[in-house]
N, C-alpha and C. Protein backbone atom coordinates (compact mmCIF):
# COMPACT_ATOMS: atom_id res chain seq x y z
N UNK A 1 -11.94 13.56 33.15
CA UNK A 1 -11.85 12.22 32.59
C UNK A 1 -12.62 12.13 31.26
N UNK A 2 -13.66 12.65 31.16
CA UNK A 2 -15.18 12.63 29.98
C UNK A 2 -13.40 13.74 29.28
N UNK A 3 -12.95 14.72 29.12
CA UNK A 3 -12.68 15.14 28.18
C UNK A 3 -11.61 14.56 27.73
N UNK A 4 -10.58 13.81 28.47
CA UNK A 4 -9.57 12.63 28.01
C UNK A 4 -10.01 11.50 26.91
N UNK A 5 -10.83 11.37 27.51
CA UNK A 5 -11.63 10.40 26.52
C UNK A 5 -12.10 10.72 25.43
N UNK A 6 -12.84 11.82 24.94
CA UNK A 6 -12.87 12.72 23.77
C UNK A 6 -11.83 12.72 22.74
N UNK A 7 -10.92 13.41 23.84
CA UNK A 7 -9.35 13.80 22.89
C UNK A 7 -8.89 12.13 22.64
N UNK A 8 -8.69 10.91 23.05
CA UNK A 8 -8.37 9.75 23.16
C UNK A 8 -8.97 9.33 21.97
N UNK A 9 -10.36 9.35 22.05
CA UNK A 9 -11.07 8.50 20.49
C UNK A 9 -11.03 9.61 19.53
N UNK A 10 -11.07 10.43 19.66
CA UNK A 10 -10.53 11.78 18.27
C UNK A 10 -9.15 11.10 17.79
N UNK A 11 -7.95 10.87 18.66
CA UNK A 11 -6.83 10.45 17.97
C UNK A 11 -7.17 9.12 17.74
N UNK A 12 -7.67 7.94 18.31
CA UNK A 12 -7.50 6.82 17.80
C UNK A 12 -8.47 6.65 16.05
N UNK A 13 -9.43 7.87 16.20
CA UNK A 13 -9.90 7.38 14.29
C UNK A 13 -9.04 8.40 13.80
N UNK A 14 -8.19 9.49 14.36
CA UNK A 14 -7.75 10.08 13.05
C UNK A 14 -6.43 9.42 13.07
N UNK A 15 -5.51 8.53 13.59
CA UNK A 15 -4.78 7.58 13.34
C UNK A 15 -5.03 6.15 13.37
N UNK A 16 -5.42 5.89 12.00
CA UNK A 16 -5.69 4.53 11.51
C UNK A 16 -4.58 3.87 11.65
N UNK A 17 -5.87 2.09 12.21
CA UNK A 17 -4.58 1.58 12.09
C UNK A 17 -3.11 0.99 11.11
N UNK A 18 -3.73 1.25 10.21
CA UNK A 18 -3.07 1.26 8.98
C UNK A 18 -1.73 2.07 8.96
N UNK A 19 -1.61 3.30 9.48
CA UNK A 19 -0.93 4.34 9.60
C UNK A 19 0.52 3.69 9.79
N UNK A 20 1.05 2.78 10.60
CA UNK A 20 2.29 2.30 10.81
C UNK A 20 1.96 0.48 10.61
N UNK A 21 3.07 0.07 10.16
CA UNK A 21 2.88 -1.32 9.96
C UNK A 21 4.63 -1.72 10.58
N UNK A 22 4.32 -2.74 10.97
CA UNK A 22 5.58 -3.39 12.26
C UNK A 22 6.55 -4.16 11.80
N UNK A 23 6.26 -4.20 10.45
CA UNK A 23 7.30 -5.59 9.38
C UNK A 23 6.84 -5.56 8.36
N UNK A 24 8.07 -5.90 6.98
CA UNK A 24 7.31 -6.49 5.90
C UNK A 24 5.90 -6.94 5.67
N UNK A 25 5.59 -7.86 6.33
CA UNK A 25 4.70 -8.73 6.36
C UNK A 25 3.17 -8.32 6.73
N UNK A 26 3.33 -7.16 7.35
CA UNK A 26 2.10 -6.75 7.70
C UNK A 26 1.75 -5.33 6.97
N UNK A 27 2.94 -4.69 6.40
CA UNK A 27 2.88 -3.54 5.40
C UNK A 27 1.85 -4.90 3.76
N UNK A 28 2.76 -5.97 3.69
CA UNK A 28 2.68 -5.92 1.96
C UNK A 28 1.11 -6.82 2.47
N UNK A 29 0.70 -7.53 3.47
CA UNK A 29 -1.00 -7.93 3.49
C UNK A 29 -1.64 -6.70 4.00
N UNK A 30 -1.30 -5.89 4.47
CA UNK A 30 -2.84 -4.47 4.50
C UNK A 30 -2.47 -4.20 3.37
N UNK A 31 -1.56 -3.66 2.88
CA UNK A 31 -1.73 -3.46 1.24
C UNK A 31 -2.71 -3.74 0.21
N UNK A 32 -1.93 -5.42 0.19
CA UNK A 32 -3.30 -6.13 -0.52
C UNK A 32 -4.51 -6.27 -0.56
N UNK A 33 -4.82 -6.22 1.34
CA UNK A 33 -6.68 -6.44 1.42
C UNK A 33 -6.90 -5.35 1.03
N UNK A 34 -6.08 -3.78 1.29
CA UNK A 34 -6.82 -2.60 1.22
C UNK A 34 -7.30 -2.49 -0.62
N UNK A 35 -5.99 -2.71 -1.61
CA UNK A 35 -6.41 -2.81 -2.86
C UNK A 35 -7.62 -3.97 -3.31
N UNK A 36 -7.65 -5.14 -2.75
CA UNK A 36 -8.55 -6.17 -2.62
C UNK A 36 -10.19 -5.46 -2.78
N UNK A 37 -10.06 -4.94 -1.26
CA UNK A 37 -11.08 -4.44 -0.95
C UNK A 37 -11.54 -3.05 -1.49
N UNK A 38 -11.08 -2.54 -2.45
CA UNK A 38 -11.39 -0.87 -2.84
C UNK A 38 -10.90 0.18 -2.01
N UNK A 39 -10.06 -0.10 -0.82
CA UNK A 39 -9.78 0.91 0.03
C UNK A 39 -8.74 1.79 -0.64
N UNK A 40 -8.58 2.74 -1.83
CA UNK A 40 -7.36 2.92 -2.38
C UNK A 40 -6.71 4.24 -1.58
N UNK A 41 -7.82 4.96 -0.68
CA UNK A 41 -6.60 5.83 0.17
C UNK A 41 -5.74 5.45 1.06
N UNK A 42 -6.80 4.47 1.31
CA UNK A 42 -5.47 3.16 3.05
C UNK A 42 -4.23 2.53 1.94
N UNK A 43 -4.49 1.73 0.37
CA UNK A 43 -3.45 1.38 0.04
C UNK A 43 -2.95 2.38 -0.84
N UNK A 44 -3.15 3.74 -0.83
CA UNK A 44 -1.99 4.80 -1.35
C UNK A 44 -0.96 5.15 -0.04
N UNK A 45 -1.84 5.12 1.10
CA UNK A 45 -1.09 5.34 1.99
C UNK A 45 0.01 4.14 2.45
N UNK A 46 -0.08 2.95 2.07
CA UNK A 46 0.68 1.77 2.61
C UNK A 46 1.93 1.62 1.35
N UNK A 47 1.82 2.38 0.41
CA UNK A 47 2.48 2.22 -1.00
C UNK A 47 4.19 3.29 -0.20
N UNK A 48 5.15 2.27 -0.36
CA UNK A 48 6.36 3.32 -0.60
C UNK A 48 6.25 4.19 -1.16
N UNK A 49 7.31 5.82 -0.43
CA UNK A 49 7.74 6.59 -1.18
C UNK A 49 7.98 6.27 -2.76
N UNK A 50 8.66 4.98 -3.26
CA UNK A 50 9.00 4.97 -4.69
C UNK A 50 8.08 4.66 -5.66
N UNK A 51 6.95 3.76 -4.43
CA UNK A 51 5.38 3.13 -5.36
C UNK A 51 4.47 4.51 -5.54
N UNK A 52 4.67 5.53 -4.91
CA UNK A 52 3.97 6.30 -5.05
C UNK A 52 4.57 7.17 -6.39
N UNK A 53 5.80 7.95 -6.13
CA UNK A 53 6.43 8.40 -7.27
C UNK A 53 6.04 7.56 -8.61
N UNK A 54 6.31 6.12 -8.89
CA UNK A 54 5.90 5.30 -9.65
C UNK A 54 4.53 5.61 -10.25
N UNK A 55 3.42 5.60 -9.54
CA UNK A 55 2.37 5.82 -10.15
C UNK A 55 1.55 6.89 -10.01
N UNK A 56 2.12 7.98 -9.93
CA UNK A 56 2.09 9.73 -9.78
C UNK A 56 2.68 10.03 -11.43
N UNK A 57 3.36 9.29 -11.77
CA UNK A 57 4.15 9.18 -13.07
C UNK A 57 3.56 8.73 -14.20
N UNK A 58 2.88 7.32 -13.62
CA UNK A 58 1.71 6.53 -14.52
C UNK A 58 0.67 7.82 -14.61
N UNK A 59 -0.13 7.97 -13.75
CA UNK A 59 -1.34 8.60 -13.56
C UNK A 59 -1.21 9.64 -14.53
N UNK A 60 0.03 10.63 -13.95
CA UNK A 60 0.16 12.16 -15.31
C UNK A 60 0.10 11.64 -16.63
N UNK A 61 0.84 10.74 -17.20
CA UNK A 61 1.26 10.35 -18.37
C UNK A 61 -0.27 9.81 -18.78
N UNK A 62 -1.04 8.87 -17.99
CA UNK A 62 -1.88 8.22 -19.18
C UNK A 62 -3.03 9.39 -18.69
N UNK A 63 -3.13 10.43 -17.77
CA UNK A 63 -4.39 10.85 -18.08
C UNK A 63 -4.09 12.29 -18.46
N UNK A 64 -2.64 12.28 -19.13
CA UNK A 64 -2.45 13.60 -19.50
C UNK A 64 -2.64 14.91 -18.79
N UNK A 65 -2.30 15.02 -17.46
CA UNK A 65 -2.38 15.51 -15.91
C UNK A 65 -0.74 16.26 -15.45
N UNK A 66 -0.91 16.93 -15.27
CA UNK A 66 0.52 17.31 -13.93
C UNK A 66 1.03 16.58 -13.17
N UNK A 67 2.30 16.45 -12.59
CA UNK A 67 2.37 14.81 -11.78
C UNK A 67 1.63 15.93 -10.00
N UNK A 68 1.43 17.22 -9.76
CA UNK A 68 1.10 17.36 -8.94
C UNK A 68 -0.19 17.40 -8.88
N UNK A 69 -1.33 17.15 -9.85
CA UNK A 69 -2.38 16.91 -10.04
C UNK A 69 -2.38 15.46 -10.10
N UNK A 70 -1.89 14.19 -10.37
CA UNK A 70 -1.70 12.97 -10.73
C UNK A 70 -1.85 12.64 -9.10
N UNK A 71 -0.70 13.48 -8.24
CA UNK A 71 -0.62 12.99 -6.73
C UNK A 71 -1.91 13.24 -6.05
N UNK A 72 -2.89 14.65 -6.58
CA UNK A 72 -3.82 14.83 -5.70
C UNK A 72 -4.55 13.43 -6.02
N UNK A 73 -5.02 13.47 -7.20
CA UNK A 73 -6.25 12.60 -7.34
C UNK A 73 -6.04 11.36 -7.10
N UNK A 74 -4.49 10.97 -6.76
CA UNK A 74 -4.19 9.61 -5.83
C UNK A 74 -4.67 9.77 -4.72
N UNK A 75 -3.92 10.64 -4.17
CA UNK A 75 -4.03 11.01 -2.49
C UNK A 75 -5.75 10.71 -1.71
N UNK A 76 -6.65 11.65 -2.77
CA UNK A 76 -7.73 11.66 -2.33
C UNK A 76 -8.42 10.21 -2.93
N UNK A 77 -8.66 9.58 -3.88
CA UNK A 77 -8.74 8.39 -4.38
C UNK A 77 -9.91 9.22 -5.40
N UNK A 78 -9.64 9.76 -6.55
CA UNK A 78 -10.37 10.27 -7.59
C UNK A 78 -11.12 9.53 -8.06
N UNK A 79 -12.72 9.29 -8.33
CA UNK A 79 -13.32 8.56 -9.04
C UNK A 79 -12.68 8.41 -10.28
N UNK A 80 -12.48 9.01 -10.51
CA UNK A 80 -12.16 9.03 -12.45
C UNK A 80 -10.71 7.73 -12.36
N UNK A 81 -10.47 7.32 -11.26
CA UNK A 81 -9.14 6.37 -11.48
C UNK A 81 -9.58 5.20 -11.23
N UNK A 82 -10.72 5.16 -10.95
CA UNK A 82 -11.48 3.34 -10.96
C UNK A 82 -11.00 2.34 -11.23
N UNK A 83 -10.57 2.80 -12.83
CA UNK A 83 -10.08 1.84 -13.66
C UNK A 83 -8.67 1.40 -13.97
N UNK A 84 -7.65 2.59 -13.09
CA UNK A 84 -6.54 2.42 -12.87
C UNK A 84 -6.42 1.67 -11.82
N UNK A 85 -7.17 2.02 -10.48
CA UNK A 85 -7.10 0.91 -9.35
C UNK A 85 -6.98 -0.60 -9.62
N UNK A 86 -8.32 -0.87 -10.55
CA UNK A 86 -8.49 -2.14 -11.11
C UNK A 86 -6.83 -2.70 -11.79
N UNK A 87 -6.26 -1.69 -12.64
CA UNK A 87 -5.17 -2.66 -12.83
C UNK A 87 -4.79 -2.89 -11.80
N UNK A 88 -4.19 -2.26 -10.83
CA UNK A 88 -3.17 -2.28 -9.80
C UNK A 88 -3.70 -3.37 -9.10
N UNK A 89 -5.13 -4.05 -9.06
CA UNK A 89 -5.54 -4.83 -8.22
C UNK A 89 -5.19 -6.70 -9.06
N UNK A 90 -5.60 -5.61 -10.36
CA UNK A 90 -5.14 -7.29 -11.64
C UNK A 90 -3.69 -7.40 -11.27
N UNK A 91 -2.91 -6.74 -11.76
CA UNK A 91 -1.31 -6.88 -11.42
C UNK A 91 -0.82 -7.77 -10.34
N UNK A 92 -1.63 -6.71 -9.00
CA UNK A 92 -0.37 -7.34 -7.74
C UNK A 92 -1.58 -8.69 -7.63
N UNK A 93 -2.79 -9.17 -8.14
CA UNK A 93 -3.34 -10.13 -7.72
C UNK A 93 -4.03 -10.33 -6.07
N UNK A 94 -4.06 -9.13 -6.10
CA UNK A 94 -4.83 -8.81 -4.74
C UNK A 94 -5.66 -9.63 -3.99
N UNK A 95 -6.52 -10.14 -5.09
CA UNK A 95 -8.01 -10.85 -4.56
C UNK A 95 -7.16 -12.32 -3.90
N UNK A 96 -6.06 -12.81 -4.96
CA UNK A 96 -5.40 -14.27 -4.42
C UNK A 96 -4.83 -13.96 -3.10
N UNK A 97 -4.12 -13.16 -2.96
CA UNK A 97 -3.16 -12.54 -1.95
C UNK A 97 -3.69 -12.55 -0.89
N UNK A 98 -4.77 -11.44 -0.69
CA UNK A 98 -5.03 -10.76 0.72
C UNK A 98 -5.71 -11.70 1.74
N UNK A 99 -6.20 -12.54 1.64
CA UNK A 99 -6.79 -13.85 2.57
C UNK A 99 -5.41 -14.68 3.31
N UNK A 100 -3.81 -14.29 2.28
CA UNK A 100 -3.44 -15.06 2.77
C UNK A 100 -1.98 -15.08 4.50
N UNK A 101 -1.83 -15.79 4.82
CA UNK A 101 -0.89 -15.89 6.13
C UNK A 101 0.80 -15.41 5.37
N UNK A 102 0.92 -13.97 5.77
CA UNK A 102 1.96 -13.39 5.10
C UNK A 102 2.97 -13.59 6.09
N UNK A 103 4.59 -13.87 6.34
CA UNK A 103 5.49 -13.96 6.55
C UNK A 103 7.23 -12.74 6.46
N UNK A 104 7.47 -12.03 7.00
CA UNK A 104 8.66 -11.41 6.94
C UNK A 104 9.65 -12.38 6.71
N UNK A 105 10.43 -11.99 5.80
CA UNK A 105 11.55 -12.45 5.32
C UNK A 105 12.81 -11.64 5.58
N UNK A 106 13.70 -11.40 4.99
CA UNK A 106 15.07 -10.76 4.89
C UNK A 106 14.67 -9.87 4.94
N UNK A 107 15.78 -8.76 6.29
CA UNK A 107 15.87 -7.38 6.07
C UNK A 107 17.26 -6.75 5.63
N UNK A 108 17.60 -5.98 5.27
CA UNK A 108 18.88 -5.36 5.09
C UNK A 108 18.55 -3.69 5.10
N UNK A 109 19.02 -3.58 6.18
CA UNK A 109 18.40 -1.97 6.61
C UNK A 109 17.04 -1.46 6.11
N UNK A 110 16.93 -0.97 5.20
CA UNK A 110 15.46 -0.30 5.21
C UNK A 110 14.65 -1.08 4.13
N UNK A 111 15.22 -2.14 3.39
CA UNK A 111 14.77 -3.07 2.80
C UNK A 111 14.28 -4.28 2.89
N UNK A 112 13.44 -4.72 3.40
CA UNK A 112 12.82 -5.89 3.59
C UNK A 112 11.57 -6.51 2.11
N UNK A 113 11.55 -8.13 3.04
CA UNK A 113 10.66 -8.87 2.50
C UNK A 113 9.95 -9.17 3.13
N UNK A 114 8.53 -10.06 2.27
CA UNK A 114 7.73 -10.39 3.00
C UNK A 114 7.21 -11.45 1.92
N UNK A 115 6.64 -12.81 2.45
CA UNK A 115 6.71 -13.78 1.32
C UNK A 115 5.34 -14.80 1.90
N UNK A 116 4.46 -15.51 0.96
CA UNK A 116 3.50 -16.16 1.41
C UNK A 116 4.40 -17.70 0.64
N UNK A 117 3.96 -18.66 1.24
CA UNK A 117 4.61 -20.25 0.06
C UNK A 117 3.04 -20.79 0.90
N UNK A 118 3.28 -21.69 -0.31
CA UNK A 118 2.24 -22.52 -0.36
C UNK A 118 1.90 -23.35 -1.44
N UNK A 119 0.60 -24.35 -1.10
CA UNK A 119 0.59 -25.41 -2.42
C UNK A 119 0.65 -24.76 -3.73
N UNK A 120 -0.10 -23.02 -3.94
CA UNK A 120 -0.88 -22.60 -4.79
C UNK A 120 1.03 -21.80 -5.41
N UNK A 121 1.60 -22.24 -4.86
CA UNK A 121 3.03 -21.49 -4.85
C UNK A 121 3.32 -20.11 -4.47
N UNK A 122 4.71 -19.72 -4.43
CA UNK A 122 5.48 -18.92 -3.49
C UNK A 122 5.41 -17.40 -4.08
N UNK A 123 5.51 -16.70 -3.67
CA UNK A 123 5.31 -15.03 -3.79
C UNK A 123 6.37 -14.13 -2.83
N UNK A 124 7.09 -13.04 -3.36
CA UNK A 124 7.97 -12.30 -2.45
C UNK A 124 7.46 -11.25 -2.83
N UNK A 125 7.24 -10.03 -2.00
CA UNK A 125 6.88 -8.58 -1.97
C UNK A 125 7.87 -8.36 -1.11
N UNK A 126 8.50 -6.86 -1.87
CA UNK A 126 9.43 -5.97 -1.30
C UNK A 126 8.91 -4.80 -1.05
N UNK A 127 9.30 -4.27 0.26
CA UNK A 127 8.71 -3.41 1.54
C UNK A 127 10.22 -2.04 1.84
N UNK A 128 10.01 -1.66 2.32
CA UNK A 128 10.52 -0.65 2.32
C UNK A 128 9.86 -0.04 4.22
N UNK A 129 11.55 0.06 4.81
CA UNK A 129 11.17 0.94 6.19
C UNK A 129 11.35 2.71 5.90
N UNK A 130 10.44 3.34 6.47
CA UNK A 130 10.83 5.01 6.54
C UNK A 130 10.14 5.27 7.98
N UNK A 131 10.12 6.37 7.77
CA UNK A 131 10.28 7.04 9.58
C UNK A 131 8.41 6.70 10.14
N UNK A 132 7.91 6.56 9.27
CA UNK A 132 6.13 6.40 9.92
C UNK A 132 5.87 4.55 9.54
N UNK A 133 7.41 3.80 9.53
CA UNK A 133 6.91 2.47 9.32
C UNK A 133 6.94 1.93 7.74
N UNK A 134 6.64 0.34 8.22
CA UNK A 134 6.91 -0.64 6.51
C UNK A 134 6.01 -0.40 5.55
N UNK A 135 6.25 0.17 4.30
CA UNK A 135 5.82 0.06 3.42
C UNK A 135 5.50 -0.47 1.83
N UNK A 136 4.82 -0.70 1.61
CA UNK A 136 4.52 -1.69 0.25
C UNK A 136 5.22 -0.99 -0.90
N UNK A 137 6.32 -1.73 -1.38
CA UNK A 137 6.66 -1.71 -2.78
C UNK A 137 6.11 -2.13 -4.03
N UNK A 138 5.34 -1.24 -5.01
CA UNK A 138 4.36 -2.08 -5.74
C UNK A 138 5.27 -2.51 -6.99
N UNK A 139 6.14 -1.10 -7.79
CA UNK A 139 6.75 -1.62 -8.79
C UNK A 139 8.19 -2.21 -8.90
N UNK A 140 8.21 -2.32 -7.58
CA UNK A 140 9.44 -3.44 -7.40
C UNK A 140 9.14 -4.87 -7.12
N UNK A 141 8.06 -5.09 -6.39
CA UNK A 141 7.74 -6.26 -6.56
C UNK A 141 7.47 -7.05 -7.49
N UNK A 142 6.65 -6.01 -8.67
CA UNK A 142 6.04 -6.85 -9.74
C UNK A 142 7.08 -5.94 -10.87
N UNK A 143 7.67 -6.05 -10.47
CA UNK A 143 9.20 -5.74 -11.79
C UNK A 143 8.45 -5.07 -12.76
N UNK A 144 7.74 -3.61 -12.32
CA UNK A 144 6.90 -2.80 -13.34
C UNK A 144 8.18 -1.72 -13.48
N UNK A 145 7.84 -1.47 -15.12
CA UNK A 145 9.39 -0.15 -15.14
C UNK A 145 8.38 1.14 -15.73
């Protein structure tokens, strides 16, 4: 039993809960708190396949990098990108966002939404399903090319 339990909390921290998200809605708010909050390996990991390509692309180009060097120093969350995080946090508006009561919207197969309304007004983030769960679309949401 003592060694079930071992192997049991070994997998529950090396699968965060972050790791799968159940809807739109709960992919595009861990997103946000994680960028909110400085967590940028939990929100590299919550970023679509295409948000990632997206800024694997940014990263090579402005720091004059390999895009397979661009991916490591995402992956691992490189000090030297501080200041790239920071946009990504100005952009999607993180700090407004992540406090707030997020909502699933429209799906159409592997495309979904997820939308907050309110007095302060309305917001849609587009999510994306793949095989480990919903994930955050960053430059589709904020119509970055």
């Amino acid at each position: 039993m003592k060694k079930f339990l071992v192997v049991l909390l070994t997998f529950v921290t090396l699968c965060p809960a972050w790791a799968r998200c159940k809807d739109p809605a709960e992919a595009a708010q861990q997103f946000l708190r994680a960028v909110a909050a400085g967590r940028h390996r939990e929100a590299w990991s919550l970023m679509s396949t295409h948000s990632q390509q997206f800024c694997v692309v940014q990263v090579a180009n402005q720091r004059h990098v390999s895009l397979s060097r661009a991916e490591a120093m995402l992956g691992r969350d490189d000090p030297s990108l501080r200041t790239w995080w920071e946009g990504v946090q100005k952009t999607s508006r993180a700090q407004d966002w992540a406090g707030k009561q997020f909502t699933s919207g429209n799906i159409y197969g592997s495309k979904g939404t997820a939308f907050i309304g309110g007095l302060t007004g309305h917001m849609e983030f587009t999510c994306y399903k793949g095989p480990d769960g919903w994930k955050f679309d960053y430059p589709e949401t904020y119509h970055l090319k």
